[in-house]
N, C-alpha and C. Protein backbone atom coordinates (compact mmCIF):
# COMPACT_ATOMS: atom_id res chain seq x y z
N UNK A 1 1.94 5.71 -15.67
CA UNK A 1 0.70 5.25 -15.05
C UNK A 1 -0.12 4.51 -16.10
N UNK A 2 -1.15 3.92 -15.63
CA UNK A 2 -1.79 2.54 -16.63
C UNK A 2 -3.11 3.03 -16.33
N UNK A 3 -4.15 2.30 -16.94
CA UNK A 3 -5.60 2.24 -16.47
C UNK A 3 -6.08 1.26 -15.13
N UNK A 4 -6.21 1.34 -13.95
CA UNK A 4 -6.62 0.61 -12.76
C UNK A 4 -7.72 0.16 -13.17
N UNK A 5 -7.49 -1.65 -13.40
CA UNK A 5 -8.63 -2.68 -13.55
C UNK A 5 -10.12 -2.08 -12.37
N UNK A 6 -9.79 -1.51 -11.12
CA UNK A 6 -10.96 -1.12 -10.57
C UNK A 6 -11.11 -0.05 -10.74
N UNK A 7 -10.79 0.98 -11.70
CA UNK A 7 -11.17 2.52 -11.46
C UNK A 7 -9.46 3.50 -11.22
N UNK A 8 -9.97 4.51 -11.92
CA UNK A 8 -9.09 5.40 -12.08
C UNK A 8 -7.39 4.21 -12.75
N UNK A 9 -6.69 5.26 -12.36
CA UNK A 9 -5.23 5.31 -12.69
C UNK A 9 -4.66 4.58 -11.25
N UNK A 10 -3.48 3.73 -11.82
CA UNK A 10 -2.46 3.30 -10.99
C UNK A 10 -1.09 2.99 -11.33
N UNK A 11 0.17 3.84 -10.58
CA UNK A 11 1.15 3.25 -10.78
C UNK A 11 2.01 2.38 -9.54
N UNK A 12 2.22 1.28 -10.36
CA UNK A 12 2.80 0.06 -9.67
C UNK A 12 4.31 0.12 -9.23
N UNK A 13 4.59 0.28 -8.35
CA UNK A 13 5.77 0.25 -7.86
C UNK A 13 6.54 -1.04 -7.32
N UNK A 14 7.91 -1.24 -7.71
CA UNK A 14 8.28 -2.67 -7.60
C UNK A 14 8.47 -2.57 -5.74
N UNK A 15 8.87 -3.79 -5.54
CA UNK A 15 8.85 -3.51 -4.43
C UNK A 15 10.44 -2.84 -3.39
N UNK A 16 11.47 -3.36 -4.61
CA UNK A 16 12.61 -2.44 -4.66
C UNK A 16 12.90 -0.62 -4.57
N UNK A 17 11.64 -0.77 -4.78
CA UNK A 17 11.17 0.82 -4.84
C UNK A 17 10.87 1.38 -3.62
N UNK A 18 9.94 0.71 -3.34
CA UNK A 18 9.12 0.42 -1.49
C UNK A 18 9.92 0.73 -0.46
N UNK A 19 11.15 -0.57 -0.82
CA UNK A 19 11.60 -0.35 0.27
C UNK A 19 13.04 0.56 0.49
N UNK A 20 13.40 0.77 -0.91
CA UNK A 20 14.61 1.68 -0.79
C UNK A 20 13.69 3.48 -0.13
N UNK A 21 12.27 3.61 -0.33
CA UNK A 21 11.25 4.55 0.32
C UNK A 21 11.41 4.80 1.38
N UNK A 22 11.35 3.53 1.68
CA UNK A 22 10.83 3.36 3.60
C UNK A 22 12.24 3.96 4.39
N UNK A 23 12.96 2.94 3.14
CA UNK A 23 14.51 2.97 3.95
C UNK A 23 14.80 5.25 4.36
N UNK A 24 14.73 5.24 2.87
CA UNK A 24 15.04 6.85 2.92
C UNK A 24 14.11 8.33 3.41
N UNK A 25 13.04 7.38 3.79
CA UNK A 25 12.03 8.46 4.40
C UNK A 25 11.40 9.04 3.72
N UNK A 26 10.88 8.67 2.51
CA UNK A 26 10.23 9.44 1.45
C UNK A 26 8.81 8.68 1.05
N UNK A 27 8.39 7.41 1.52
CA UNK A 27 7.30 6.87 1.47
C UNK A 27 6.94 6.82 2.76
N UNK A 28 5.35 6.56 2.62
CA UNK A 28 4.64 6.23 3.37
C UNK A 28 3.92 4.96 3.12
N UNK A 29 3.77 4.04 3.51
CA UNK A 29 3.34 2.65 2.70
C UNK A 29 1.93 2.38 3.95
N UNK A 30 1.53 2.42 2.99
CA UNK A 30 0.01 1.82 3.89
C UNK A 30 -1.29 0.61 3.75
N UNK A 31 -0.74 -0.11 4.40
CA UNK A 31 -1.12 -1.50 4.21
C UNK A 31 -2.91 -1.77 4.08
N UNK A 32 -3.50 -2.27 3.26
CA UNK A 32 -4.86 -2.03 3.71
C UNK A 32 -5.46 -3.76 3.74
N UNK A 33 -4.66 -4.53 4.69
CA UNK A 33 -4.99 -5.88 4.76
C UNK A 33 -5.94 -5.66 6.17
N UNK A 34 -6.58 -6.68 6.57
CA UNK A 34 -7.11 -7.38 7.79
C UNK A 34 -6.09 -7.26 8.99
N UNK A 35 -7.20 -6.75 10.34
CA UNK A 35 -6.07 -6.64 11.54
C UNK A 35 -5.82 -7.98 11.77
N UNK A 36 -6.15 -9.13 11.63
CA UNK A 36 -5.90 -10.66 11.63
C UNK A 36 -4.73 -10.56 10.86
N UNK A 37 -4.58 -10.20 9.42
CA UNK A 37 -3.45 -10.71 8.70
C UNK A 37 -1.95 -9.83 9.21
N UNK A 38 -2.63 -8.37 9.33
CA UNK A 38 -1.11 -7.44 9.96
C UNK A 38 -0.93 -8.22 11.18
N UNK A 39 -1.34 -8.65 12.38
CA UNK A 39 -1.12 -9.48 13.10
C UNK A 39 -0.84 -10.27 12.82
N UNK A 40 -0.56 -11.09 12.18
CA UNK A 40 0.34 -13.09 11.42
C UNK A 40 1.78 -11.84 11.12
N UNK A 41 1.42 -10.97 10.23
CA UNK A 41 2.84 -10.49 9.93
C UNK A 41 2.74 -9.17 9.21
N UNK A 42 3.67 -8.33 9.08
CA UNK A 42 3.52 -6.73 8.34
C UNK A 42 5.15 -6.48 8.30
N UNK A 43 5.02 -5.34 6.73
CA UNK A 43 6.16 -5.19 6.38
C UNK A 43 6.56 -3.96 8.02
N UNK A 44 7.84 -3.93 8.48
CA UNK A 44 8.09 -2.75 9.00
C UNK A 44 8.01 -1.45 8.67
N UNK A 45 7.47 -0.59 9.46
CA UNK A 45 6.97 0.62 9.11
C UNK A 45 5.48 1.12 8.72
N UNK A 46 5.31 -0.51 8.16
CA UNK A 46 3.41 -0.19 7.28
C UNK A 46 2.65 0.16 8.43
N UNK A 47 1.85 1.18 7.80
CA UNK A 47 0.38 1.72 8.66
C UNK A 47 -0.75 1.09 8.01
N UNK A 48 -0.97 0.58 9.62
CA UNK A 48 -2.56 -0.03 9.19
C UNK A 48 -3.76 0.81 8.69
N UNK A 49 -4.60 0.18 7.43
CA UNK A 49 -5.37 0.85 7.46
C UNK A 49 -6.56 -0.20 6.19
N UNK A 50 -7.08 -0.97 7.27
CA UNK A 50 -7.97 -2.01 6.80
C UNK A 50 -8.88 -1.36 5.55
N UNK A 51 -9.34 -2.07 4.01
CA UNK A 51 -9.95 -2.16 3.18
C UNK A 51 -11.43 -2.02 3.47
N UNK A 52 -11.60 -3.02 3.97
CA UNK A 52 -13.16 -3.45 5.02
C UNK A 52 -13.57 -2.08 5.22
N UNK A 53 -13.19 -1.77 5.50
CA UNK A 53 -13.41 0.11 6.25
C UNK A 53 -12.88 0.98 5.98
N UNK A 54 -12.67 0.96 5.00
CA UNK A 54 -12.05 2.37 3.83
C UNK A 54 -12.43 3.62 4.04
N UNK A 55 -12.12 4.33 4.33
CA UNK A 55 -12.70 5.53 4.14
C UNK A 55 -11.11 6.81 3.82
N UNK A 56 -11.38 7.12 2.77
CA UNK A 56 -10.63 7.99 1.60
C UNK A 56 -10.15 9.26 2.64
N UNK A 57 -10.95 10.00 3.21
CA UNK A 57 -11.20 11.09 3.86
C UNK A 57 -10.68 10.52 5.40
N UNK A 58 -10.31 9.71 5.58
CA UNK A 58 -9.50 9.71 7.23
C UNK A 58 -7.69 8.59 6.82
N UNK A 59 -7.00 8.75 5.27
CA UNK A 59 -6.18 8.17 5.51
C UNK A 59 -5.62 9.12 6.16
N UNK A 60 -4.00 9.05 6.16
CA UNK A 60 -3.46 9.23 7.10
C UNK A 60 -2.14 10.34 5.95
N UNK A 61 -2.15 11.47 6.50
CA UNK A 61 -1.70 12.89 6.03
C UNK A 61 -0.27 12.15 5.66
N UNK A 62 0.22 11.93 4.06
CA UNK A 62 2.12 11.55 4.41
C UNK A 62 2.47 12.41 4.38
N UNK A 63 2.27 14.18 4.52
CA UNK A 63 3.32 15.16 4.90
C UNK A 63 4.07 15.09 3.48
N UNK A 64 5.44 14.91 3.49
CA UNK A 64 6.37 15.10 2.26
C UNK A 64 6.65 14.16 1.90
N UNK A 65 5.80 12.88 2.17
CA UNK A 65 6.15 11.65 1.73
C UNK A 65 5.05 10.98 1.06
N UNK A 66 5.08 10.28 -0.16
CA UNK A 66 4.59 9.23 -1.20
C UNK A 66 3.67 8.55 -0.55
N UNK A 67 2.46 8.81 -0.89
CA UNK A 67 1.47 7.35 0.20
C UNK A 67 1.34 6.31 -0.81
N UNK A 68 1.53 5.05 -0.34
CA UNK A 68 1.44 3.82 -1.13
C UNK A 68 0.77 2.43 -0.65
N UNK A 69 0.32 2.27 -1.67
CA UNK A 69 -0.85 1.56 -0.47
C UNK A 69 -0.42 -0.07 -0.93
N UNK A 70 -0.39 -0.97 0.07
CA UNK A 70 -0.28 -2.21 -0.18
C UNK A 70 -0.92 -3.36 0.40
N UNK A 71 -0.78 -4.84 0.33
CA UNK A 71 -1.55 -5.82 0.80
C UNK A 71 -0.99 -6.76 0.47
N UNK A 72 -1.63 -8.09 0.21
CA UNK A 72 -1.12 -9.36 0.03
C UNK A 72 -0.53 -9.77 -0.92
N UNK A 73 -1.28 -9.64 -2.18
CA UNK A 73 -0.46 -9.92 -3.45
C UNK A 73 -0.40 -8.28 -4.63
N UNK A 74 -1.41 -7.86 -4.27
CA UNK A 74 -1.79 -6.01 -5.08
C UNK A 74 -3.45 -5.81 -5.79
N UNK A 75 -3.84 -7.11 -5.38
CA UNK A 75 -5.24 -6.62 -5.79
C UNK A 75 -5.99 -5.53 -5.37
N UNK A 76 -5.84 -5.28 -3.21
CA UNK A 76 -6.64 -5.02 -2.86
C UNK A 76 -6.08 -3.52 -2.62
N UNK A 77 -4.91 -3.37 -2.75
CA UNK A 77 -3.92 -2.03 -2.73
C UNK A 77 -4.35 -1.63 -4.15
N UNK A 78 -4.61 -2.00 -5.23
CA UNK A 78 -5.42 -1.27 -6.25
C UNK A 78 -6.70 -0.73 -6.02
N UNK A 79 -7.41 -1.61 -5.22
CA UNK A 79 -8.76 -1.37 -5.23
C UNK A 79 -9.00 -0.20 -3.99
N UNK A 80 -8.26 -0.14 -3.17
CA UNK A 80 -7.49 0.96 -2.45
C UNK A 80 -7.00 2.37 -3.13
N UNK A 81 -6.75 1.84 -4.12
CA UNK A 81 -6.54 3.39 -5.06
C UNK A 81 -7.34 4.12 -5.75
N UNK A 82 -8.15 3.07 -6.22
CA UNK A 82 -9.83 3.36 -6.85
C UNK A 82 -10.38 4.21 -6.06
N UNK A 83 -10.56 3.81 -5.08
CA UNK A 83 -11.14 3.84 -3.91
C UNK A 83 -11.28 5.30 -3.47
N UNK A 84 -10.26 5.83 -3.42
CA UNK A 84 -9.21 6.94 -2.69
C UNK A 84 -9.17 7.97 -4.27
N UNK A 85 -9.24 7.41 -5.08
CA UNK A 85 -9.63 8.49 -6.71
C UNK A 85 -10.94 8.98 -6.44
N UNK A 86 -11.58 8.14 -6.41
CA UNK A 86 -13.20 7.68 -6.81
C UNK A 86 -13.60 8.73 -5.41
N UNK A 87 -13.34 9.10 -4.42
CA UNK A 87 -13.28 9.87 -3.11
C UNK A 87 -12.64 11.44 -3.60
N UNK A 88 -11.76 11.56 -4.44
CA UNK A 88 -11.72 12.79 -5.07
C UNK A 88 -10.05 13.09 -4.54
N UNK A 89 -9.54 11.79 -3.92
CA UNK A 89 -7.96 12.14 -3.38
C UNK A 89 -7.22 11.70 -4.22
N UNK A 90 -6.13 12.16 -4.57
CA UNK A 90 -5.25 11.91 -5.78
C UNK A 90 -3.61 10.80 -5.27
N UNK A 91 -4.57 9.55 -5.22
CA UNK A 91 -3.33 8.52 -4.68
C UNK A 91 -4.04 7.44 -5.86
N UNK A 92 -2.45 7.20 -6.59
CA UNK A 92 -2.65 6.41 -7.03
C UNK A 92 -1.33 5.29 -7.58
N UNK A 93 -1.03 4.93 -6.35
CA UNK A 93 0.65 4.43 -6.37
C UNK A 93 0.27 2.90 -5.22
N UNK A 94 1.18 1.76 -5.95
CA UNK A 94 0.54 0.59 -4.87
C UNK A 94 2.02 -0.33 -5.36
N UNK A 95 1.96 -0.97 -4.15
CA UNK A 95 2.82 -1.79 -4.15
C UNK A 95 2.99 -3.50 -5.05
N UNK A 96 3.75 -3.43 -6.34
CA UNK A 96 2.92 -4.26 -7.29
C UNK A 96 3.10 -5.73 -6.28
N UNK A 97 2.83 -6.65 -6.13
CA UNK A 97 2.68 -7.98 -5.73
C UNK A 97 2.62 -8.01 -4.33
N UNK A 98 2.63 -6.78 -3.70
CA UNK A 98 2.01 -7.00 -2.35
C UNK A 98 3.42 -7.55 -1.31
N UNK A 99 2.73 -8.06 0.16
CA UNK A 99 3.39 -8.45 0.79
C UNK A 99 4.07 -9.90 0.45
N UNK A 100 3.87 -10.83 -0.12
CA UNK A 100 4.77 -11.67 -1.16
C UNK A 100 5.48 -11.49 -1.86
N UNK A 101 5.23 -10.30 -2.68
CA UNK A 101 6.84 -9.88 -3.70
C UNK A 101 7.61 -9.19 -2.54
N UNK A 102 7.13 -8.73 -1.98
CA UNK A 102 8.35 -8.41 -0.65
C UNK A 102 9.36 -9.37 0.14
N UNK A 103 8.45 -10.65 0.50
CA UNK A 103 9.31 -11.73 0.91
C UNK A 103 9.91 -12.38 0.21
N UNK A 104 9.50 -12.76 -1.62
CA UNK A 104 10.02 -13.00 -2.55
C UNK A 104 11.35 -12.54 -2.79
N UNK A 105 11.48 -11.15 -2.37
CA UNK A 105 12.90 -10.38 -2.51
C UNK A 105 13.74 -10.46 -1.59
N UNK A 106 13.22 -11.06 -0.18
CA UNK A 106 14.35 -11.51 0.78
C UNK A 106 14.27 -10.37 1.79
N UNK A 107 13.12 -9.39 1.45
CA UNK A 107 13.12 -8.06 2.34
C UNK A 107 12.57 -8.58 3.73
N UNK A 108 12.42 -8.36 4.98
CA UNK A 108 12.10 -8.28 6.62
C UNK A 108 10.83 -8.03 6.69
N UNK A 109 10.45 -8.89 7.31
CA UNK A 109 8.83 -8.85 7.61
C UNK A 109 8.96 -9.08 9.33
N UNK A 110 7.95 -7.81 9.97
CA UNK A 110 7.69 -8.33 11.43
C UNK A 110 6.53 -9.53 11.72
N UNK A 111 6.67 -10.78 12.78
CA UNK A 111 5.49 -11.99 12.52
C UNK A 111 5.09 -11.49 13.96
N UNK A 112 3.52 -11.67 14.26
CA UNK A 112 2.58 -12.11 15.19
C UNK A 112 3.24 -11.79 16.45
């Protein structure tokens, strides 16, 4: 883990990581873009859960699985982790380059 440019701790996960997760049932990936942008397109599986309206105390329980928070390129999935520290919850795992290093890698995206 590193120092998070917005607060607290973050570790960056490639996105090879993500999705071998998703694949095996051990992540939970949770997108915190705009319902406009998950609508143009979202990785499969991601749970919405807009930035704009953050609130730390209503994400969403992953049970036995890794919550990881992601977005467009990884700014705002950091600031998502801050966020969620800074709230007193102990997530601090994000998807490094977002939904672009995902398509970058040739991985499946659902569109609009």
């Amino acid at each position: 883990m590193q120092p998070n440019p917005f607060g607290g701790v973050i570790e960056n996960l490639t996105v090879e990581e993500v999705k071998a997760g998703l694949d095996d049932g051990t992540i939970l990936l949770v997108d915190v873009r705009e319902p406009n942008e998950l609508a143009a397109e979202r990785i499969p599986g991601a749970v919405e859960f807009p930035l704009s309206s953050f609130d730390a105390a209503a994400l969403p329980d992953p049970g036995d699985k890794t919550l990881v928070f992601s977005c467009r390129s990884g700014q705002r999935s950091q600031k998502a982790a801050a966020a969620a520290q800074a709230a007193g919850v102990d997530l601090h795992r994000h998807m490094a380059g977002g939904i672009l290093a995902w398509k970058d890698a040739g991985f499946p995206t659902d569109k609009g």
